[in-house]
C-alpha atoms as a PDB file:
ATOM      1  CA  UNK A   1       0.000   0.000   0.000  1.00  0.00           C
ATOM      2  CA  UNK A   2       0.998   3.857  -0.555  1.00  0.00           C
ATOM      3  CA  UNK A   3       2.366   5.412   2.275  1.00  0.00           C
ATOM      4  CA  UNK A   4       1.504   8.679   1.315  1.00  0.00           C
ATOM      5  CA  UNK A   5      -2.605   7.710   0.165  1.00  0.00           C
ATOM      6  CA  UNK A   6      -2.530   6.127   3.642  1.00  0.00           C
ATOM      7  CA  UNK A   7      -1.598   9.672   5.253  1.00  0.00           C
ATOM      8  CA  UNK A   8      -3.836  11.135   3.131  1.00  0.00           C
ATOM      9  CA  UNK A   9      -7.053   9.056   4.564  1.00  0.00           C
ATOM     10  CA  UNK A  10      -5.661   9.573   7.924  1.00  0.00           C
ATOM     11  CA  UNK A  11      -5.366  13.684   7.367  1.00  0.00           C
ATOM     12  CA  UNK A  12      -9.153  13.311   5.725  1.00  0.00           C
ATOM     13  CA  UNK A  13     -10.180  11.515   8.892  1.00  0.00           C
ATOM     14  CA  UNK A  14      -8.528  14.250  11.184  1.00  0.00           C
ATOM     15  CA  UNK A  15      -9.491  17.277   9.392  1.00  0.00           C
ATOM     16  CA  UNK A  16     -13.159  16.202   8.247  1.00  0.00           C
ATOM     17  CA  UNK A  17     -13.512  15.549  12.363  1.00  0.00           C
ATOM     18  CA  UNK A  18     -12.649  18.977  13.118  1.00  0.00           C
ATOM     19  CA  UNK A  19     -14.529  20.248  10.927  1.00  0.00           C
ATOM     20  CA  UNK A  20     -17.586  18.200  11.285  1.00  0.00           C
ATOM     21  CA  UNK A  21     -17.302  18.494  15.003  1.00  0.00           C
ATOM     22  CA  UNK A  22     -16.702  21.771  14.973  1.00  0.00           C
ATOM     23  CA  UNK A  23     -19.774  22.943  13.177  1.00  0.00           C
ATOM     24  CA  UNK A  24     -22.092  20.202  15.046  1.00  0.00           C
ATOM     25  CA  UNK A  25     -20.755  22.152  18.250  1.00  0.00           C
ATOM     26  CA  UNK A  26     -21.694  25.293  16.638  1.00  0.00           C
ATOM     27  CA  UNK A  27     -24.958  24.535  15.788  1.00  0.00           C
ATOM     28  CA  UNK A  28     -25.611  22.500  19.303  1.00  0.00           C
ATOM     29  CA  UNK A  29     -24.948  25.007  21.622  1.00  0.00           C
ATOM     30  CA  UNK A  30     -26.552  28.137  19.047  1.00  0.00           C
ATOM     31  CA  UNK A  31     -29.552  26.050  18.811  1.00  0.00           C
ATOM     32  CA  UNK A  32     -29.910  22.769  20.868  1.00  0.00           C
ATOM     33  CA  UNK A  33     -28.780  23.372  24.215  1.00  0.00           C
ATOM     34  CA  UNK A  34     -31.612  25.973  25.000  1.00  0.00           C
ATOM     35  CA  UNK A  35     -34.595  23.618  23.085  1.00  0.00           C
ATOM     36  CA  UNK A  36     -33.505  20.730  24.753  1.00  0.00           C
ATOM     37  CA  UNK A  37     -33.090  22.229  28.474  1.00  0.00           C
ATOM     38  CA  UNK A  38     -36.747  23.229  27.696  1.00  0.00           C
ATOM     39  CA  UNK A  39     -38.246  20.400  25.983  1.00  0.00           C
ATOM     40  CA  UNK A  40     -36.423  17.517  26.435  1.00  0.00           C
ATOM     41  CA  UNK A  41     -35.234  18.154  30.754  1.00  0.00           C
ATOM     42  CA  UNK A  42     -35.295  14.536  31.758  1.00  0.00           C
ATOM     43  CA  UNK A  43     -33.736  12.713  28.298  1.00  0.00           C
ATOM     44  CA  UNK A  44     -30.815  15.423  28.440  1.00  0.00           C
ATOM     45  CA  UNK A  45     -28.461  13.351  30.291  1.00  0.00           C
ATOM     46  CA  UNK A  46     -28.271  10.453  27.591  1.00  0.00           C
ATOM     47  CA  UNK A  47     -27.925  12.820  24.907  1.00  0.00           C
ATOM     48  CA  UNK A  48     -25.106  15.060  26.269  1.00  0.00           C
ATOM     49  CA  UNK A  49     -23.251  11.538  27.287  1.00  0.00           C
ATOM     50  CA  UNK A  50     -23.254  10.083  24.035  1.00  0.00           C
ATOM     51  CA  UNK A  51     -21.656  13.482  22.946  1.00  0.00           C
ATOM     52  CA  UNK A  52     -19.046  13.324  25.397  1.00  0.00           C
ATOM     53  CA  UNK A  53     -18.935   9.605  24.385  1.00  0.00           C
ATOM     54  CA  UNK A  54     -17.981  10.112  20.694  1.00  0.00           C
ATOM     55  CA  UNK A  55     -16.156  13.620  21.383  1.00  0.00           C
ATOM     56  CA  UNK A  56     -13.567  10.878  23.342  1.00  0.00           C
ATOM     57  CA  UNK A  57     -13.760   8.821  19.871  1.00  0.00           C
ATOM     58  CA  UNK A  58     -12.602  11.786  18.724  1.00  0.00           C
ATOM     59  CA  UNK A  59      -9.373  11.759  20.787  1.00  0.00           C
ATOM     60  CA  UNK A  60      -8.872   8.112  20.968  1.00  0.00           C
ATOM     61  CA  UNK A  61      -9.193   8.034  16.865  1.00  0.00           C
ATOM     62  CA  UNK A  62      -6.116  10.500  16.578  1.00  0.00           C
ATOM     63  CA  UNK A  63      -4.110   8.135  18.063  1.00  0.00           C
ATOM     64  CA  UNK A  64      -5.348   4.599  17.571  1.00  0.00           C
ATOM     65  CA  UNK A  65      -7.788   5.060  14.254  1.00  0.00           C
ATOM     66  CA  UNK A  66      -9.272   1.589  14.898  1.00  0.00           C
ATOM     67  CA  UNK A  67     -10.798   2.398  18.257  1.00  0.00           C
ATOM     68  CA  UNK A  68     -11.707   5.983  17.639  1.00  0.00           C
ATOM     69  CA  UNK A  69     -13.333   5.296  14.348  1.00  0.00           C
ATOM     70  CA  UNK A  70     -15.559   2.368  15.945  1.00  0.00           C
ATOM     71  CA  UNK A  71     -16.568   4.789  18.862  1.00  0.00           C
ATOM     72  CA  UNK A  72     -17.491   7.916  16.474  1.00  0.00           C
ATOM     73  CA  UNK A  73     -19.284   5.415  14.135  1.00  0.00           C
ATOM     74  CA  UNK A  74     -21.346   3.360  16.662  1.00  0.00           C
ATOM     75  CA  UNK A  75     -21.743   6.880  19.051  1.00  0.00           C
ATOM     76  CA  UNK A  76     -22.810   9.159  16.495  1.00  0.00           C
ATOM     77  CA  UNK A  77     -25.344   6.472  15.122  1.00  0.00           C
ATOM     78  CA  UNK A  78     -26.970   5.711  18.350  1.00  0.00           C
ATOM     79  CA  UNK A  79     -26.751  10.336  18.802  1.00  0.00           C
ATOM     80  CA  UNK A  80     -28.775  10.098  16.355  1.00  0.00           C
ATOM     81  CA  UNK A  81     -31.136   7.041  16.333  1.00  0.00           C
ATOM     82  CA  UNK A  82     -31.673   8.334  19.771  1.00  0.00           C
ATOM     83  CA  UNK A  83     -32.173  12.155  18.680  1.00  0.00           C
ATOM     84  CA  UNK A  84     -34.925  11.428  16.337  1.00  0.00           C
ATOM     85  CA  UNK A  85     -36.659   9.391  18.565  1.00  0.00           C
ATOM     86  CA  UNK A  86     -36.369  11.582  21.814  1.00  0.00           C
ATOM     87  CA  UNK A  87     -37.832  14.453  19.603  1.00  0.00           C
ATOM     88  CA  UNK A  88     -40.713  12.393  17.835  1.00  0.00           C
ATOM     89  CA  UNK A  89     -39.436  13.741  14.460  1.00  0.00           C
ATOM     90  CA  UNK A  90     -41.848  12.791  11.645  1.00  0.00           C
ATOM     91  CA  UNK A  91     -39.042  12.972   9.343  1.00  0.00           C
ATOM     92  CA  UNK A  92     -35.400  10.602   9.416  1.00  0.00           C
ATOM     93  CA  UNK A  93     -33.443  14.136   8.620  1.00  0.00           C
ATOM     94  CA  UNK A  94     -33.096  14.674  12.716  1.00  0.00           C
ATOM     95  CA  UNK A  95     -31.666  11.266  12.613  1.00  0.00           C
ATOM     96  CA  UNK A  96     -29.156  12.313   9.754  1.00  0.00           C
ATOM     97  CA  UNK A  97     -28.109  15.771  11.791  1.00  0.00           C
ATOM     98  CA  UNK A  98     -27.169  14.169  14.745  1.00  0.00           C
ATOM     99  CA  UNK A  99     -25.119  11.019  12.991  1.00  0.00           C
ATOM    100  CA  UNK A 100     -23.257  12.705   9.722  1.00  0.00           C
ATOM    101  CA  UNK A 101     -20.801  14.741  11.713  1.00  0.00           C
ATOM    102  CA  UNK A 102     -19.246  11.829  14.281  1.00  0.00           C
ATOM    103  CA  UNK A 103     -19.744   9.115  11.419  1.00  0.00           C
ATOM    104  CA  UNK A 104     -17.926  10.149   8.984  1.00  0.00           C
ATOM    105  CA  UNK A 105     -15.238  10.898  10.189  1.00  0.00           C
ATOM    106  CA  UNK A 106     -15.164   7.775  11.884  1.00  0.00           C
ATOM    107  CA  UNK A 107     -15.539   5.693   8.415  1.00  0.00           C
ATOM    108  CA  UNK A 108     -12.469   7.785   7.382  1.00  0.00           C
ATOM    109  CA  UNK A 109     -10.428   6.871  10.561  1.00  0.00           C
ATOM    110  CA  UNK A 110     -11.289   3.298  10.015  1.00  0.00           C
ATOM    111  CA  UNK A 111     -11.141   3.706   6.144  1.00  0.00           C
ATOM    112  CA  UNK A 112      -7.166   4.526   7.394  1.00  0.00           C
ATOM    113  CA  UNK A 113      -6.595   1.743   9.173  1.00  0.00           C
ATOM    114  CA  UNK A 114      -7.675  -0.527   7.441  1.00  0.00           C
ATOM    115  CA  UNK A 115      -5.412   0.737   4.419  1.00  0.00           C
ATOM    116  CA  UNK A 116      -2.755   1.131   6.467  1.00  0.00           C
ATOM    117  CA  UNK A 117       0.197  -1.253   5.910  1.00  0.00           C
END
């Protein structure tokens, strides 16, 4: 295998996680925090612990892609699985908000790994 595509896939996982996290974080505490404090008091625990959850991912992918791409994968898809139904969204898009920004990057970090040499 390419050293150099390999560094490339683990760059894309790195930067699309900042990125991605970065703007979820944005938008989350802009929008989230305040309708979820008022709507949602008793089902906020779960939801801000799967954040911290794949936020750790996060860390634990910069170092050791395997484990931090499982953890932002499986985390942001149960964020999200667990979003829509906390909120009783008639539509899968709530779903879709909550799960893009921790799963891809951790199909990149994983997408590194397993290309690695």
């Amino acid at each position: 295998m390419n050293k150099k595509a390999n560094v490339t896939w683990m760059w894309a996982a790195r930067i699309s996680a900042v990125v991605l996290i970065a703007l979820f974080l944005y938008h989350f505490f802009t929008q989230e925090v305040t309708r979820l404090e008022e709507e949602l008091s008793i089902e906020t625990g779960p939801v801000y612990f799967m954040i911290v959850s794949v936020f750790i991912g996060f860390i634990v992918g910069w170092f050791v892609e395997v484990v931090g791409g499982l953890i932002l994968t499986v985390g942001g898809l149960a964020l999200g699985v667990y979003a829509y139904m906390a909120t009783g969204a008639d539509t899968p898009m709530t779903a879709v908000i909550y799960t893009v920004p921790f799963a891809v990057p951790g199909f990149l970090f994983l997408v590194s790994w397993y290309r690695r040499d």
